[in-house]
C-alpha atoms as a PDB file:
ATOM      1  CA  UNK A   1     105.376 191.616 130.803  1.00  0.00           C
ATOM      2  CA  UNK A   2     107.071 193.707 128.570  1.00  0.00           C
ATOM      3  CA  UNK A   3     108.343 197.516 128.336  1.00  0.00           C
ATOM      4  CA  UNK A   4     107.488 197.639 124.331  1.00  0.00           C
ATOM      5  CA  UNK A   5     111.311 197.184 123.710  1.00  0.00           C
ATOM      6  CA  UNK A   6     112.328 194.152 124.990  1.00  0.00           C
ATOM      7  CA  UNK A   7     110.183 190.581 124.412  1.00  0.00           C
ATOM      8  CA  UNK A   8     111.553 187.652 124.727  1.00  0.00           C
ATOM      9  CA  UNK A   9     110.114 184.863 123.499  1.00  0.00           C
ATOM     10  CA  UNK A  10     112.014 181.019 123.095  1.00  0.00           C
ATOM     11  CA  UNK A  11     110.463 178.109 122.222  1.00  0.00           C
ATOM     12  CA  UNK A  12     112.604 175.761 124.448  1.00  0.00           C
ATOM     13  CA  UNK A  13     115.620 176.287 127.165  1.00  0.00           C
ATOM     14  CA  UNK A  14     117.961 175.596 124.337  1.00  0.00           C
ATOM     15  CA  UNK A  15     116.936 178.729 122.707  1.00  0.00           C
ATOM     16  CA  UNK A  16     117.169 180.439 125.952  1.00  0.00           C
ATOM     17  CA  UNK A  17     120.766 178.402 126.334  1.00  0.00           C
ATOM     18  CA  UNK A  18     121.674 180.156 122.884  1.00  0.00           C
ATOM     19  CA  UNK A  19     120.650 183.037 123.740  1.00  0.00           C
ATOM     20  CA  UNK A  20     122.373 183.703 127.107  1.00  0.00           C
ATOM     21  CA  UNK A  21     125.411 182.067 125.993  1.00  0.00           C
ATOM     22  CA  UNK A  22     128.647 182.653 127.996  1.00  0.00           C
ATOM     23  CA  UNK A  23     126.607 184.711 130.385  1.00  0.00           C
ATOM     24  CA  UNK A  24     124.748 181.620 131.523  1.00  0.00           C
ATOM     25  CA  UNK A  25     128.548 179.856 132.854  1.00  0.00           C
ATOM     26  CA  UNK A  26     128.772 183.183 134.650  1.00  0.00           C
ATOM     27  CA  UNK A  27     125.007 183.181 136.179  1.00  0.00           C
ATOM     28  CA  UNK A  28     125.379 179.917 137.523  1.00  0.00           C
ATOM     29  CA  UNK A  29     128.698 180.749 139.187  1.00  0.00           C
ATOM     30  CA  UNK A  30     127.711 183.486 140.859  1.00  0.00           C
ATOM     31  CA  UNK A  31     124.657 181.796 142.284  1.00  0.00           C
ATOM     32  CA  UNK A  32     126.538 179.066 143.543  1.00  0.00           C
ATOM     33  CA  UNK A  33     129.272 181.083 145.183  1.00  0.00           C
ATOM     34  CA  UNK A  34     126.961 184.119 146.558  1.00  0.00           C
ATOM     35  CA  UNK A  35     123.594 182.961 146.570  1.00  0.00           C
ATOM     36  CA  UNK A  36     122.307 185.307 144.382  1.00  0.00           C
ATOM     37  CA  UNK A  37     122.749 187.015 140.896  1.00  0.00           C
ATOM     38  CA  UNK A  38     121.130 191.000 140.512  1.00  0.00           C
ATOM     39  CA  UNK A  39     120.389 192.018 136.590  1.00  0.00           C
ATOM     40  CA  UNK A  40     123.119 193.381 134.860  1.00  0.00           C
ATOM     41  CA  UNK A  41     125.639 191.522 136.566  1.00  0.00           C
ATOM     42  CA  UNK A  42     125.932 189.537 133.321  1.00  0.00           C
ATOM     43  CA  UNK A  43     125.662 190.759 129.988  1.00  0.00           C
ATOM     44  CA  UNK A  44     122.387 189.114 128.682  1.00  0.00           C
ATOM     45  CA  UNK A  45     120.772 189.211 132.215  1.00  0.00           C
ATOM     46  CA  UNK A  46     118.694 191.628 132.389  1.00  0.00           C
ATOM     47  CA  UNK A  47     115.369 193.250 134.317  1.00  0.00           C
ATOM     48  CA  UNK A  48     113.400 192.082 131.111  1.00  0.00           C
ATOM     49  CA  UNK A  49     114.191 188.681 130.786  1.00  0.00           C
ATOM     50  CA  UNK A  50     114.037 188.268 135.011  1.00  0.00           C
ATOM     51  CA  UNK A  51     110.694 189.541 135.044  1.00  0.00           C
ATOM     52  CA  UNK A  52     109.631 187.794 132.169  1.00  0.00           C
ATOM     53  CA  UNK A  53     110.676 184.220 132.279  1.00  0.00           C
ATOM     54  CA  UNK A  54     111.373 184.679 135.999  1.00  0.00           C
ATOM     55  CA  UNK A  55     109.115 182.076 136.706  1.00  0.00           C
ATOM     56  CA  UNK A  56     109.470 179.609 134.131  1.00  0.00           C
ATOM     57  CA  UNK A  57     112.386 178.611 131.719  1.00  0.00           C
ATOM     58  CA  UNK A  58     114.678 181.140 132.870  1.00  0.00           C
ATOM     59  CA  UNK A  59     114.582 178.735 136.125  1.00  0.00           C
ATOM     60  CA  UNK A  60     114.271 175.774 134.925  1.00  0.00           C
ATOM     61  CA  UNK A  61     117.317 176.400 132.875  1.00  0.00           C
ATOM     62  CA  UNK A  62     119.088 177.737 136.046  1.00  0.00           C
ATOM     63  CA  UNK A  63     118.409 174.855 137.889  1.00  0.00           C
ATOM     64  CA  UNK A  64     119.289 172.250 135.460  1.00  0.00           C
ATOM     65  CA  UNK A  65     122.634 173.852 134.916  1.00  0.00           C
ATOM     66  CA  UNK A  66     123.434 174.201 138.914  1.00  0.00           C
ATOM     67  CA  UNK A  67     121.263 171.609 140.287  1.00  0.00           C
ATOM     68  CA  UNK A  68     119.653 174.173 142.990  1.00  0.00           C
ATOM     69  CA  UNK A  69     116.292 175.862 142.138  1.00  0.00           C
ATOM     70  CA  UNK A  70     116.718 179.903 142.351  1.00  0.00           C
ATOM     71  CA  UNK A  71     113.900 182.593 142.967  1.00  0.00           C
ATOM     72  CA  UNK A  72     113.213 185.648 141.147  1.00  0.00           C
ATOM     73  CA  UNK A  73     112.581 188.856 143.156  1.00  0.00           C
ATOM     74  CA  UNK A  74     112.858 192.602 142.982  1.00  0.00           C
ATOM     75  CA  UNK A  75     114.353 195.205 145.540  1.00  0.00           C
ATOM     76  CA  UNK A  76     112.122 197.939 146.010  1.00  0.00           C
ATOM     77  CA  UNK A  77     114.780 199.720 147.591  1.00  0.00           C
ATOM     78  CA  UNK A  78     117.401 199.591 145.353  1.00  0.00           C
ATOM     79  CA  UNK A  79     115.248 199.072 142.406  1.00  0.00           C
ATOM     80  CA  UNK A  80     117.413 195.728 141.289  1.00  0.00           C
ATOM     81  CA  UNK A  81     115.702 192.570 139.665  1.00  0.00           C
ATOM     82  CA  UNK A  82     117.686 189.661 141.086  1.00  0.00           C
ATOM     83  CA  UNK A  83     117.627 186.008 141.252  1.00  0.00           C
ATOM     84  CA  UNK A  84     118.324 184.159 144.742  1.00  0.00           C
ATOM     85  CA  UNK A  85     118.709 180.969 146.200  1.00  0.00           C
ATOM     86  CA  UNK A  86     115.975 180.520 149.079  1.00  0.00           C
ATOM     87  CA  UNK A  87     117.862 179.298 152.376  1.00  0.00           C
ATOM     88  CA  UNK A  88     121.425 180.052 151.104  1.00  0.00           C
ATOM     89  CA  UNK A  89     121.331 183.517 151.678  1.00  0.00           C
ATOM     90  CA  UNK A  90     119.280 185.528 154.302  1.00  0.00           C
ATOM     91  CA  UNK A  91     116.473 188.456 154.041  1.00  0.00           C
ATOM     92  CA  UNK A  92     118.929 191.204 155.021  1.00  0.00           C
ATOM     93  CA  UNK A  93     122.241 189.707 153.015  1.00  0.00           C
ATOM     94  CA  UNK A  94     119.786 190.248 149.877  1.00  0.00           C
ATOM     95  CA  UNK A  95     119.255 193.808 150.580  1.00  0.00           C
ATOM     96  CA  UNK A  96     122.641 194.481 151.911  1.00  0.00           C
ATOM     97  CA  UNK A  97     124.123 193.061 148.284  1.00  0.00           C
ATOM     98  CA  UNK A  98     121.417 194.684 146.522  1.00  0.00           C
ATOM     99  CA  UNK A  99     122.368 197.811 148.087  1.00  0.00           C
ATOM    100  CA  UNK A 100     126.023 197.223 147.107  1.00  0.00           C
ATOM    101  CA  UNK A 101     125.475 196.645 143.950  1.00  0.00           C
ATOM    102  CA  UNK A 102     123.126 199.281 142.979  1.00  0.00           C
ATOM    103  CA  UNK A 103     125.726 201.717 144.202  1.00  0.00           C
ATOM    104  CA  UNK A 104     128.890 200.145 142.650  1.00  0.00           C
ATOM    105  CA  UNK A 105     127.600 199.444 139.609  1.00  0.00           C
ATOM    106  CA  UNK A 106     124.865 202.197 139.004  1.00  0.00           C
ATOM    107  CA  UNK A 107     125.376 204.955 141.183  1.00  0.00           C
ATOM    108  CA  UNK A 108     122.445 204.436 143.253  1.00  0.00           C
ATOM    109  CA  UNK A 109     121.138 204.387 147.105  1.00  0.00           C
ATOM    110  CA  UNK A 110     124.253 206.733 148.365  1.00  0.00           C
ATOM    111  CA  UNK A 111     124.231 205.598 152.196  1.00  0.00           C
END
């Protein structure tokens, strides 16, 4: 999936490694303090490469860096692509953070 601006295409996770650099430490920090990780909370992670490689090596990476496995989603609501730990973190924490975040970082969902 792809807008026309953004592809991303690596061959292997170190590629992917390379390419997230830094941002990747951060990732994996927030998902194993909060559960969860929305797009643009790190530099390189963004909608694109979540919807993209959400599936694949973007996990797989994700998971051999923190040792849990991690689920893409998307808030309809609050219009945030976000990665989550299943079990860690419930239903209505997701949309509760994605809430938050949409509003402190981008303005959106004024409650």
């Amino acid at each position: 999936m792809s807008n026309g601006t953004h592809f991303y295409k690596f061959s292997n996770l170190e590629e992917l490694k390379v390419h997230l650099g830094t941002d990747l430490e951060s990732i994996c920090d927030y998902i194993l303090s909060d559960g969860i990780v929305f797009e643009g909370q790190c530099g390189k992670l963004d909608s694109y490469l979540i919807e993209e490689l959400g599936s694949s090596m973007l996990m797989e990476l994700i998971c051999s860096e923190t040792g849990v496995d991690v689920i893409p989603s998307y808030s309809k609501e609050s219009r945030l692509y976000y990665l989550y730990v299943p079990g860690e973190i419930s239903s209505d924490e997701v949309e509760e953070k994605c809430a938050q975040w949409a509003k402190d970082y981008y303005g959106w969902l004024e409650r």
